[in-house]
Protein backbone atom coordinates (compact mmCIF):
# COMPACT_ATOMS: atom_id res chain seq x y z
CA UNK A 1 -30.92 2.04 9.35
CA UNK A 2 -27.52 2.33 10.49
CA UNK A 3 -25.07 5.22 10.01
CA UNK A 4 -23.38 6.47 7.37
CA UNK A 5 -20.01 7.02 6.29
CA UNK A 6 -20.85 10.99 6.62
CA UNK A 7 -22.07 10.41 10.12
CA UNK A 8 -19.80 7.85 11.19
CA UNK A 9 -17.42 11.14 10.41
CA UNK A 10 -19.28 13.15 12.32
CA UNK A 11 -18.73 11.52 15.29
CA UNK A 12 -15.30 10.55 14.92
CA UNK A 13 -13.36 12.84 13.62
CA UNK A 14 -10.28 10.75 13.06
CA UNK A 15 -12.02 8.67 10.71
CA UNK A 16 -10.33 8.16 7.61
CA UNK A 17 -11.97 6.01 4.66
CA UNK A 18 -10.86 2.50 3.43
CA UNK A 19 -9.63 3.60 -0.19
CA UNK A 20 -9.20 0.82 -2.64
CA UNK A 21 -5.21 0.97 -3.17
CA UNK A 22 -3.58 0.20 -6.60
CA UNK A 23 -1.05 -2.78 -6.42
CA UNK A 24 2.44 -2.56 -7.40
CA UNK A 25 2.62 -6.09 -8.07
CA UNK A 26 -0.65 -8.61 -8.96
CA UNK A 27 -1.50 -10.15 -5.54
CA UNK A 28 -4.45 -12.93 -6.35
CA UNK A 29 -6.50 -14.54 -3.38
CA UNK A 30 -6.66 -18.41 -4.10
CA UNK A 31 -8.96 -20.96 -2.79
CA UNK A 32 -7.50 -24.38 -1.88
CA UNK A 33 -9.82 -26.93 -0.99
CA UNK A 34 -7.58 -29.91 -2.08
CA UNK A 35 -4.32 -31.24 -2.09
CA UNK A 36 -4.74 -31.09 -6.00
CA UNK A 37 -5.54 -27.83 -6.59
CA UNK A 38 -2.38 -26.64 -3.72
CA UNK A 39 -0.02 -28.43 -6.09
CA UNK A 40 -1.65 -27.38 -9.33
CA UNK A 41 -1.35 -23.99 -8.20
CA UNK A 42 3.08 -24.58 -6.84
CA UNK A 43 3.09 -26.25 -10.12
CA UNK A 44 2.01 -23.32 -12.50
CA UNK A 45 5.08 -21.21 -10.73
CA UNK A 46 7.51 -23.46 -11.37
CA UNK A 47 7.68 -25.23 -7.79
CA UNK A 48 10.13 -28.39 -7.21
CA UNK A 49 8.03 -31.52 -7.32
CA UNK A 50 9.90 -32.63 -4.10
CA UNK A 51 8.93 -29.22 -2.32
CA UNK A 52 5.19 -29.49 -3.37
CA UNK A 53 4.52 -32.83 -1.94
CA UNK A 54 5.93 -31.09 1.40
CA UNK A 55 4.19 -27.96 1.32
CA UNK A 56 0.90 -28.99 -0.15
CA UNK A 57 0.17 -30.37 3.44
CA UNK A 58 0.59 -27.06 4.98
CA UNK A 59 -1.60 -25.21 2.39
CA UNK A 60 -5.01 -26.86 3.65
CA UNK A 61 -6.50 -25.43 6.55
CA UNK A 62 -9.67 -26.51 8.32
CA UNK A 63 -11.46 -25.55 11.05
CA UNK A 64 -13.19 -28.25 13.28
CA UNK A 65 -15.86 -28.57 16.49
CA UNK A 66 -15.67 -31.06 18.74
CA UNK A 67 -17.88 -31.18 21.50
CA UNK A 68 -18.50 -33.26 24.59
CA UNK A 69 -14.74 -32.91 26.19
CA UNK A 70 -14.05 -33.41 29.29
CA UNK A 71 -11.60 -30.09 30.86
CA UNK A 72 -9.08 -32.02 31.07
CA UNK A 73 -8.75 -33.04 27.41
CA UNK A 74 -9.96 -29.90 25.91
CA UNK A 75 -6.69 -27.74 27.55
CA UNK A 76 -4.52 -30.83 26.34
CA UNK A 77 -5.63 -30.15 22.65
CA UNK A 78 -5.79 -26.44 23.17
CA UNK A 79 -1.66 -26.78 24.17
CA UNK A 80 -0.54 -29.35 21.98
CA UNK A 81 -2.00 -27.60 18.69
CA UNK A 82 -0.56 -24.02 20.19
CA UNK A 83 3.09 -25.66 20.53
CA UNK A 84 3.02 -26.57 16.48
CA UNK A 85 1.06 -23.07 15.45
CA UNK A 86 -2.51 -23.55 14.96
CA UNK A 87 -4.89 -22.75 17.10
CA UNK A 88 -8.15 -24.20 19.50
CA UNK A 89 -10.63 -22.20 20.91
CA UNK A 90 -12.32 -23.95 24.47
CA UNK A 91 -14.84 -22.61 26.47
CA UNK A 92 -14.68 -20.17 29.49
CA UNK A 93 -13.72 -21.97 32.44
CA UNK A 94 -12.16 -25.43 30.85
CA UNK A 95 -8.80 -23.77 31.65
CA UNK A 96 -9.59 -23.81 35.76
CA UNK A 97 -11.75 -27.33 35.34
CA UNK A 98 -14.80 -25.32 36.64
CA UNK A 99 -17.12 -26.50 33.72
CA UNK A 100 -18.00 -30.31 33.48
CA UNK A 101 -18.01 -29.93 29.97
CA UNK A 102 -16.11 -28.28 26.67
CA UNK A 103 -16.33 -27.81 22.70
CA UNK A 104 -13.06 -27.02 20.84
CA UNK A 105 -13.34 -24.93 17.89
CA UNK A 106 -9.83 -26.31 16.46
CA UNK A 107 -7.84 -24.86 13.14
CA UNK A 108 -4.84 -25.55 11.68
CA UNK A 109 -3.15 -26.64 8.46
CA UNK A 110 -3.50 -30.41 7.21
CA UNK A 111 0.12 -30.95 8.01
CA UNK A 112 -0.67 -29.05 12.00
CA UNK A 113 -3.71 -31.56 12.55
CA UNK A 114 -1.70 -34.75 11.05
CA UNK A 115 0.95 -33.54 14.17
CA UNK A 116 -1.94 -32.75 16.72
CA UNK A 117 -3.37 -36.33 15.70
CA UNK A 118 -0.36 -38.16 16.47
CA UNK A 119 0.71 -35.83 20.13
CA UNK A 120 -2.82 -37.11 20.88
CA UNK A 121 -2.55 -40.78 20.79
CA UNK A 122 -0.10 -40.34 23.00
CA UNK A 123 -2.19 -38.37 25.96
CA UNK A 124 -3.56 -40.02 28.55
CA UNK A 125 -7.95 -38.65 29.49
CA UNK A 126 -8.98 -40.96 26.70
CA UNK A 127 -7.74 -38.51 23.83
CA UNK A 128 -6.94 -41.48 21.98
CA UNK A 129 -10.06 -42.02 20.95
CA UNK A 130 -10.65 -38.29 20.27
CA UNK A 131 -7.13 -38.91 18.01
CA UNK A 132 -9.07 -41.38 16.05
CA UNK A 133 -11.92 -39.67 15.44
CA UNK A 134 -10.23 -36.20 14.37
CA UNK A 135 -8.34 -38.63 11.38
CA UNK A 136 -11.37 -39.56 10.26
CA UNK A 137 -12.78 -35.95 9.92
CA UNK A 138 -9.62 -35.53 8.01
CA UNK A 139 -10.02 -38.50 5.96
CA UNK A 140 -14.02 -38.29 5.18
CA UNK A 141 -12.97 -34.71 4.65
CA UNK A 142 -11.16 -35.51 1.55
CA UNK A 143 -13.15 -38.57 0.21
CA UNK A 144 -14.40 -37.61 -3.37
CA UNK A 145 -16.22 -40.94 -4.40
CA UNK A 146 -18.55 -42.81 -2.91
CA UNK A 147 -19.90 -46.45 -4.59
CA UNK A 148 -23.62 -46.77 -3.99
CA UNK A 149 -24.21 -50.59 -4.57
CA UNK A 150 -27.63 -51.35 -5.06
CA UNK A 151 -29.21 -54.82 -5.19
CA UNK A 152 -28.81 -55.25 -9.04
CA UNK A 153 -27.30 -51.70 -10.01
CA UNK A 154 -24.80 -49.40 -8.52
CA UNK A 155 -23.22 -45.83 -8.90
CA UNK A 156 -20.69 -43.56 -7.99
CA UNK A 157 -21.40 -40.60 -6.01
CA UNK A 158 -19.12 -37.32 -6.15
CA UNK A 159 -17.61 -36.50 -9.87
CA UNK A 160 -20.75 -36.17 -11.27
CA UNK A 161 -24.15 -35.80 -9.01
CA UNK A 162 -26.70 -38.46 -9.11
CA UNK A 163 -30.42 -37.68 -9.65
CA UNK A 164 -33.27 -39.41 -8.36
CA UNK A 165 -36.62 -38.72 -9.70
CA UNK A 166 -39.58 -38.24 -7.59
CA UNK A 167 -42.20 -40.38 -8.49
CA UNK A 168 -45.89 -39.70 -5.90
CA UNK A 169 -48.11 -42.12 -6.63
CA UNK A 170 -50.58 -40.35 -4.12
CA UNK A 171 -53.86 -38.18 -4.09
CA UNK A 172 -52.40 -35.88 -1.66
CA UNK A 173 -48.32 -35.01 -1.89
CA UNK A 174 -47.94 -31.13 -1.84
CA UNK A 175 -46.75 -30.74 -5.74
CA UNK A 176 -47.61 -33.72 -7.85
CA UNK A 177 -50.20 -34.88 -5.80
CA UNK A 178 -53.33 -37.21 -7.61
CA UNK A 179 -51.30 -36.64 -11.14
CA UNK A 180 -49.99 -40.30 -11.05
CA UNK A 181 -52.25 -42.44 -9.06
CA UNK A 182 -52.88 -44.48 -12.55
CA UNK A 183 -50.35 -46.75 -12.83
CA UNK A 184 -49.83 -46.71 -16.31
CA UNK A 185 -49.53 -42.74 -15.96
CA UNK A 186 -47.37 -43.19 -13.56
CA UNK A 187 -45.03 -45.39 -15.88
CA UNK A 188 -44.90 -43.19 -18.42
CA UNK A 189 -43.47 -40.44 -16.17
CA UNK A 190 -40.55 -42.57 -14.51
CA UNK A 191 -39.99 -43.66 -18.16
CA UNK A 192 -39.54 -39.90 -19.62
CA UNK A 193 -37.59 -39.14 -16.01
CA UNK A 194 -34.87 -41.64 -16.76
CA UNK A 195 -34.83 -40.62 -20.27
CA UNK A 196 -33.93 -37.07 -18.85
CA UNK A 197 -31.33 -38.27 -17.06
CA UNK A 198 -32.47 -39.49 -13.73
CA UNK A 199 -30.48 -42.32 -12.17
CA UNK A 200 -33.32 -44.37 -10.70
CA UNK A 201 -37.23 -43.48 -9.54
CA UNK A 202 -37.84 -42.88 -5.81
CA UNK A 203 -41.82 -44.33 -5.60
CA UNK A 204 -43.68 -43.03 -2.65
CA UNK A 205 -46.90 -44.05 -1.82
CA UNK A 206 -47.82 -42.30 1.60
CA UNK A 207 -47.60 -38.30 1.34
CA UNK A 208 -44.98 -36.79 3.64
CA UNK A 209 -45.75 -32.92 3.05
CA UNK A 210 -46.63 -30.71 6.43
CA UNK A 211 -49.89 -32.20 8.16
CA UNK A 212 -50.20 -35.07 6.29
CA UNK A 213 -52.14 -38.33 7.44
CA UNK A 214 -50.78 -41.47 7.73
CA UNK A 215 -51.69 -44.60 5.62
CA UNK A 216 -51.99 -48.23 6.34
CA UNK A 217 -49.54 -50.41 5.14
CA UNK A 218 -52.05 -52.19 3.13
CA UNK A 219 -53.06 -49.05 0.99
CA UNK A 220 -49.45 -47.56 0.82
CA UNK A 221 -48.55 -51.48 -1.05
CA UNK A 222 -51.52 -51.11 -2.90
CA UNK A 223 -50.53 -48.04 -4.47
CA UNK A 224 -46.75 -48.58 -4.67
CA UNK A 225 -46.16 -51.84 -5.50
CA UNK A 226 -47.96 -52.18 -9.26
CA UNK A 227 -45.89 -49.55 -10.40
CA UNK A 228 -42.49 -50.91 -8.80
CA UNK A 229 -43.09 -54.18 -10.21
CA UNK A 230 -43.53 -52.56 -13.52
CA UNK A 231 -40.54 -50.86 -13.71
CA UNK A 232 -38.50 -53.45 -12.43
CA UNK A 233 -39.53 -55.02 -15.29
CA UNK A 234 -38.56 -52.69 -17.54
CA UNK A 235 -34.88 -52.67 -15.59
CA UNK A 236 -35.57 -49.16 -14.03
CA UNK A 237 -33.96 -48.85 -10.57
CA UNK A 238 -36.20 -48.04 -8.09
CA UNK A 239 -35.78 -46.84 -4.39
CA UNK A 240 -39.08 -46.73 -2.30
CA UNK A 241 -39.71 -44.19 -0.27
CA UNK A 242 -41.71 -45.46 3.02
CA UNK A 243 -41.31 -45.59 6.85
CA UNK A 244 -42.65 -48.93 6.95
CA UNK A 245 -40.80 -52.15 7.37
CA UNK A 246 -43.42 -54.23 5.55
CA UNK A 247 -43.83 -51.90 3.14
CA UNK A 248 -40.14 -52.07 2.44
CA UNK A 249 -40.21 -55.50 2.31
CA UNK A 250 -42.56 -56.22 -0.53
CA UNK A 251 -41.36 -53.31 -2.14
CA UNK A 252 -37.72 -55.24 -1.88
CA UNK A 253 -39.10 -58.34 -2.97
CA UNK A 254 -40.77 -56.68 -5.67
CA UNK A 255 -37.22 -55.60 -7.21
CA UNK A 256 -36.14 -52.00 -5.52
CA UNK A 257 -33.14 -51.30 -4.93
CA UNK A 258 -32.76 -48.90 -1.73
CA UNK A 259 -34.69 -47.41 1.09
CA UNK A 260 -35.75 -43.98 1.49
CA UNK A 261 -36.91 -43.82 4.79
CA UNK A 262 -37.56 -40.19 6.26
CA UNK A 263 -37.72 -41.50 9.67
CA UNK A 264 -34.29 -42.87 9.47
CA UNK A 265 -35.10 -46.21 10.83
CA UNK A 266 -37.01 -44.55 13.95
CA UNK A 267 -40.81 -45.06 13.25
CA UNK A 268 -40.92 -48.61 12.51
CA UNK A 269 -38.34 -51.13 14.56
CA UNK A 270 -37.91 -53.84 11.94
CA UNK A 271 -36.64 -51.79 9.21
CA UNK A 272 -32.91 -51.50 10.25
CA UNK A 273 -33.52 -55.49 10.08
CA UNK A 274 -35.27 -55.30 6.71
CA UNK A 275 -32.40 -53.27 5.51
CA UNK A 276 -29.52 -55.17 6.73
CA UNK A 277 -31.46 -58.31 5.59
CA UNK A 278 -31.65 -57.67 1.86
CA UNK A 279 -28.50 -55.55 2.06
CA UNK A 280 -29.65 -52.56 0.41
CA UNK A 281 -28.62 -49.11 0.62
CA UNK A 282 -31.08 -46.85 2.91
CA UNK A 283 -31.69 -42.91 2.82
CA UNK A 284 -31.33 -41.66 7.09
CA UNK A 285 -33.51 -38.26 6.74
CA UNK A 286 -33.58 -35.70 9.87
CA UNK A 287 -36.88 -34.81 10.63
CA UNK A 288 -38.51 -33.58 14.13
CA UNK A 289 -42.00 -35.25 14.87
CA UNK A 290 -43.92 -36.61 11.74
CA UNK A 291 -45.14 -34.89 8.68
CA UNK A 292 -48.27 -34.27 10.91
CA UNK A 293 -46.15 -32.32 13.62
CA UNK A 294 -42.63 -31.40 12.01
CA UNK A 295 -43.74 -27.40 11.49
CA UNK A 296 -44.53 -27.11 15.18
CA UNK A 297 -41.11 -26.18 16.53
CA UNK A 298 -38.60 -25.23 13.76
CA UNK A 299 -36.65 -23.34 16.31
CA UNK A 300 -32.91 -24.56 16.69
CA UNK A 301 -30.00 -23.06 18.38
CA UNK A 302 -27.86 -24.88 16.26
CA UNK A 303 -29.41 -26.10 13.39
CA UNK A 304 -26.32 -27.65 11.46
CA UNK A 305 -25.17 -29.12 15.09
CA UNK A 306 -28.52 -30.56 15.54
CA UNK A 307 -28.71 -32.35 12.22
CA UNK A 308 -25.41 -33.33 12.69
CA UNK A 309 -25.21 -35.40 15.78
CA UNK A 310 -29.22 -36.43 14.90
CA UNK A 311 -27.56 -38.38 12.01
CA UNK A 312 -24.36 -39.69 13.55
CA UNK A 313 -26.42 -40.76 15.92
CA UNK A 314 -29.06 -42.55 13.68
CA UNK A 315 -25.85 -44.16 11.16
CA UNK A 316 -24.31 -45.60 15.07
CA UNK A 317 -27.97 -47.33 15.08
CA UNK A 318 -28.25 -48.56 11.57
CA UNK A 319 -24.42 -50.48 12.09
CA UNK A 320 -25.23 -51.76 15.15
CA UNK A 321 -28.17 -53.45 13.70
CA UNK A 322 -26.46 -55.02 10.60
CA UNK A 323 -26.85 -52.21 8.43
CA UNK A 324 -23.41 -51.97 6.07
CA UNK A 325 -22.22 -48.44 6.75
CA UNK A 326 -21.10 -48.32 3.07
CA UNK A 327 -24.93 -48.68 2.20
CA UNK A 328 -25.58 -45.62 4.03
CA UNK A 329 -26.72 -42.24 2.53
CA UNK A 330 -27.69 -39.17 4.89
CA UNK A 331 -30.07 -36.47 4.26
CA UNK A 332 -30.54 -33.09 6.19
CA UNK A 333 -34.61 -32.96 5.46
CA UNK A 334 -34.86 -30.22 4.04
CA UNK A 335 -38.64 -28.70 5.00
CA UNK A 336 -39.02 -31.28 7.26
CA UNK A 337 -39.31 -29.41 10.85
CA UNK A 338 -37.00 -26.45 9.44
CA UNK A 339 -37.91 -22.47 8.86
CA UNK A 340 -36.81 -20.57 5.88
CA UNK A 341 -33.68 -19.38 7.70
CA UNK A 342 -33.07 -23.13 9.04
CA UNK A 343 -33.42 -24.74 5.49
CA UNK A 344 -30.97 -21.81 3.90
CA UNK A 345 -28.13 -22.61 6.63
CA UNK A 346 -28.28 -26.65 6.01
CA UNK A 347 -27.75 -25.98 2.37
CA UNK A 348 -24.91 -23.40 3.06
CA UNK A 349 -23.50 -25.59 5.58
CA UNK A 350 -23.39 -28.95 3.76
CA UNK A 351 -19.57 -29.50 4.37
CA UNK A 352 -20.54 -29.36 7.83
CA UNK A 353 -21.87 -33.17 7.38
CA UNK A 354 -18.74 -34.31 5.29
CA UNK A 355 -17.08 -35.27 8.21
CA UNK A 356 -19.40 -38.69 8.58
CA UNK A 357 -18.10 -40.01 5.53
CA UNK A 358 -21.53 -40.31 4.03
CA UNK A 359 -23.00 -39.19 0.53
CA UNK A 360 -25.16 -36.50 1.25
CA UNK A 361 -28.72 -36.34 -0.36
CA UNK A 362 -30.87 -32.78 -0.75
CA UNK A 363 -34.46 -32.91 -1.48
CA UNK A 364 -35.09 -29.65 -1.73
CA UNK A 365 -37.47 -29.98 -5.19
CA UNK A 366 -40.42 -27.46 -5.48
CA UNK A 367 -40.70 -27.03 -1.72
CA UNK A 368 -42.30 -23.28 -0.23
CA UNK A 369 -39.38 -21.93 1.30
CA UNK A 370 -38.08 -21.20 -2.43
CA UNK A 371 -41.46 -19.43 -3.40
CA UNK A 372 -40.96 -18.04 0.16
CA UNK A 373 -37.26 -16.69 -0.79
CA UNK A 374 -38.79 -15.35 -4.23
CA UNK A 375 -41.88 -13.83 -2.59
CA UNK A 376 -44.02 -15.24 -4.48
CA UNK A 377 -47.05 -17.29 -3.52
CA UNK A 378 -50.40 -19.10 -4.89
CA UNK A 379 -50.36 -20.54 -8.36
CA UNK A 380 -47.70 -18.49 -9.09
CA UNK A 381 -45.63 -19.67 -6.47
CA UNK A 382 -45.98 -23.12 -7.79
CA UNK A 383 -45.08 -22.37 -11.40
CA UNK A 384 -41.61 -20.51 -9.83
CA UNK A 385 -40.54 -22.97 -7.89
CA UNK A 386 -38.55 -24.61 -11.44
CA UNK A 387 -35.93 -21.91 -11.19
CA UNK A 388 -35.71 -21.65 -7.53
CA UNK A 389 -35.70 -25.42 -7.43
CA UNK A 390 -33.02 -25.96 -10.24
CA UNK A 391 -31.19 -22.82 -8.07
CA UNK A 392 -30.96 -24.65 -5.02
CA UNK A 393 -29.80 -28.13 -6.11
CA UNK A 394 -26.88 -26.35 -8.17
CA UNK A 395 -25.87 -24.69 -4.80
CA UNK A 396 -26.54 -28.00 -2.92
CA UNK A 397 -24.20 -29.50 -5.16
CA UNK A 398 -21.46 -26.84 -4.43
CA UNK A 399 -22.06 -26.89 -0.99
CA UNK A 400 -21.25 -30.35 -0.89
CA UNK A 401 -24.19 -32.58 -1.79
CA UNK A 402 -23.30 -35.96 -4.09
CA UNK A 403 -27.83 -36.68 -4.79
CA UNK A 404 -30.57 -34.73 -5.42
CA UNK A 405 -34.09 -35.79 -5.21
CA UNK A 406 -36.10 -33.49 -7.76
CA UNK A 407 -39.28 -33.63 -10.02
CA UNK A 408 -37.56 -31.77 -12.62
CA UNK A 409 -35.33 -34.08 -13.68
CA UNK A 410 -34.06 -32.50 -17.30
CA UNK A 411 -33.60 -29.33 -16.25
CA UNK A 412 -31.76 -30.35 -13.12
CA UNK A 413 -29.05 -32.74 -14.98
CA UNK A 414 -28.68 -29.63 -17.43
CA UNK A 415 -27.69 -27.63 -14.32
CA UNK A 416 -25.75 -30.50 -12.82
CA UNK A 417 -23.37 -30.82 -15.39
CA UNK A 418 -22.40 -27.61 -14.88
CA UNK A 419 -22.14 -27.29 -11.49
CA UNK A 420 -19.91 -30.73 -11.59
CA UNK A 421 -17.79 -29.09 -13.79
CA UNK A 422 -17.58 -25.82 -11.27
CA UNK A 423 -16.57 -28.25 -8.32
């Protein structure tokens, strides 16, 4: 345990205590996220309309990495965002070019990065192109809708957070596993889940919890596509959850309207081509491995980093293969290849992944790190996991996620309302 005030004294006997001081005047801390609330706030003091569309700007501050730069062009944005007041932090050794590489931790108001944009595009070491990119941080930053157009349906992502039901029509998924295999069963649930509010039925028919087995494409059809078709009918949207580009296909064909693929177009190389082919919006998931080998190494050095450039990466390969960007939807994987720790610091670092402009899916629903956070396990561990689930998509949805993929649809939506109203 570490020291004490008392012995802290002890040992320095200069110390004197923080004490809590009484204020002469009320001095408030405010948080300002957005250009609206920084005017709101000028605005309920009386503040010139003229003078809040200037200072607004300058009320915004952000803080962001970019890595990969050359020496050259990391001491060229660590001067020009000195000269206008904010501030970049570079690595040891960019300053004397003695590193072939830097990041640049760089801050500064809205208004400071607009000017460091601009002094940019007119550098030479290709910091053009790092101009560019920086705006649309900014931009994707800000972006508080995003239209989700299906095949036959569509949404909007951001005001209020979309829910998609989990539907497992398989003998062996970790929660729900065996409890819909009957089609008509399995119906009857999507039917009650839209009822509770869920915005369309994600059907899975190949288990992706840790160690599981892959399935033919014949059985994983077999099981999904009765149920699809049957919904479809009854004008329910459907997504399909698969990493298979045939199974996608039929399932397509068959009246779904997106893609859920956890592989994000990596285990099977004709589904960026089924996608872009039927135009339909497609879930990228991080995962290491498969579900058969994602829990052997959950170790990351930088776990938000990681996940990051993993799904910049994977939305550069679904565009260059047809894929409309604007159909895209990312998702961090939660329990896919993470630890407790790892899965806790993607959910508190959402806003980390705004910057790619994407809507930002968490399926975090019933999974053992929140009986592992409760210390709880067994049977009762599985009856927990309601709270702890309907806990972590409310602070997903703070954080900065626009979807959640849950089993508990009615009790999430309750909790989503609120925490829509919160943002």
């Amino acid at each position: 345990m570490g020291a004490g005030p008392a012995d802290y004294r002890h040992r320095h006997p200069h110390y004197q205590p923080v004490k809590t001081l009484h204020m002469r005047l009320p001095v408030r801390r405010i948080e300002m996220e957005t250009l609206v609330r920084a005017g709101r706030e000028m605005e309920l003091i009386g503040v010139d309309p003229a003078g809040i569309r200037i200072m607004a700007p300058k009320q915004l501050h952000y803080n962001f990495k970019i890595e990969g730069l050359a020496p050259a062009q990391a001491n060229v944005i660590k001067q020009e965002i000195l000269s206008i007041g904010g501030e970049a932090a570079i690595a040891r050794g960019a300053a004397s070019c003695s590193i072939e590489k830097s990041g640049a931790v760089v801050s500064g108001t809205l208004k400071q990065l607009n000017i460091l944009i601009e002094k940019l595009k007119m550098q030479s070491f290709g910091l053009v192109e790092v101009a560019h990119s920086l705006n649309a941080a900014l931009v994707n930053m800000e972006r508080k809708e995003f239209h989700i157009r299906g095949r036959a349906k569509s949404w909007t992502a951001g005001p209020r957070t979309l829910i998609a039901g989990i539907l497992n029509v398989t003998p062996d998924s970790f929660s729900d596993g065996a409890l819909f295999l009957d089609k008509d069963r399995a119906v009857e649930h999507a039917l009650r889940m839209t009822g509770d509010g869920a915005d369309w039925i994600d059907v899975g028919g190949e288990s992706s919890r840790p160690g599981a087995k892959p399935v033919s494409a014949d059985e994983e059809l077999r099981r999904v596509l009765p149920v699809i078709e049957a919904l479809t009918v009854k004008g329910i949207a459907v997504s399909v959850d698969t990493t298979k580009a045939a199974v996608a296909r039929e399932a397509l064909k068959a009246g779904a309207e997106m893609i859920n693929d956890i592989s994000a177009l990596g285990a099977d190389p004709e589904m960026a081509d089924v996608c872009a082919e039927y135009q339909c919006p497609v879930v990228l998931m991080h995962m290491r491995g498969t579900p058969a080998t994602m829990q052997d190494d959950v170790k990351y050095d930088d776990i938000t980093g990681e996940v990051f450039d993993y799904l910049s990466e994977r939305l550069d390969f679904a565009a260059s293969r047809g894929v409309d960007p604007e159909k895209t939807i990312i998702d961090p994987g939660i329990g896919f290849g993470k630890s407790v720790e790892g899965n806790i610091a993607l959910i508190r670092d959402l806003k980390g992944l705004k910057t790619l402009g994407r809507p930002i899916l968490i399926g975090a629903s019933r999974k053992s790190f929140i009986s592992a956070i409760q210390g709880i396990s067994g049977a009762d561990g599985e009856s927990a996991r309601l709270a702890g689930s309907v806990a972590v998509a409310v602070a997903a949805i703070r954080s900065g996620a626009e979807i959640v993929r849950v089993h508990d649809v009615k009790e999430t939506r309750e909790a989503a309302l609120l925490a829509d109203a919160l943002k």
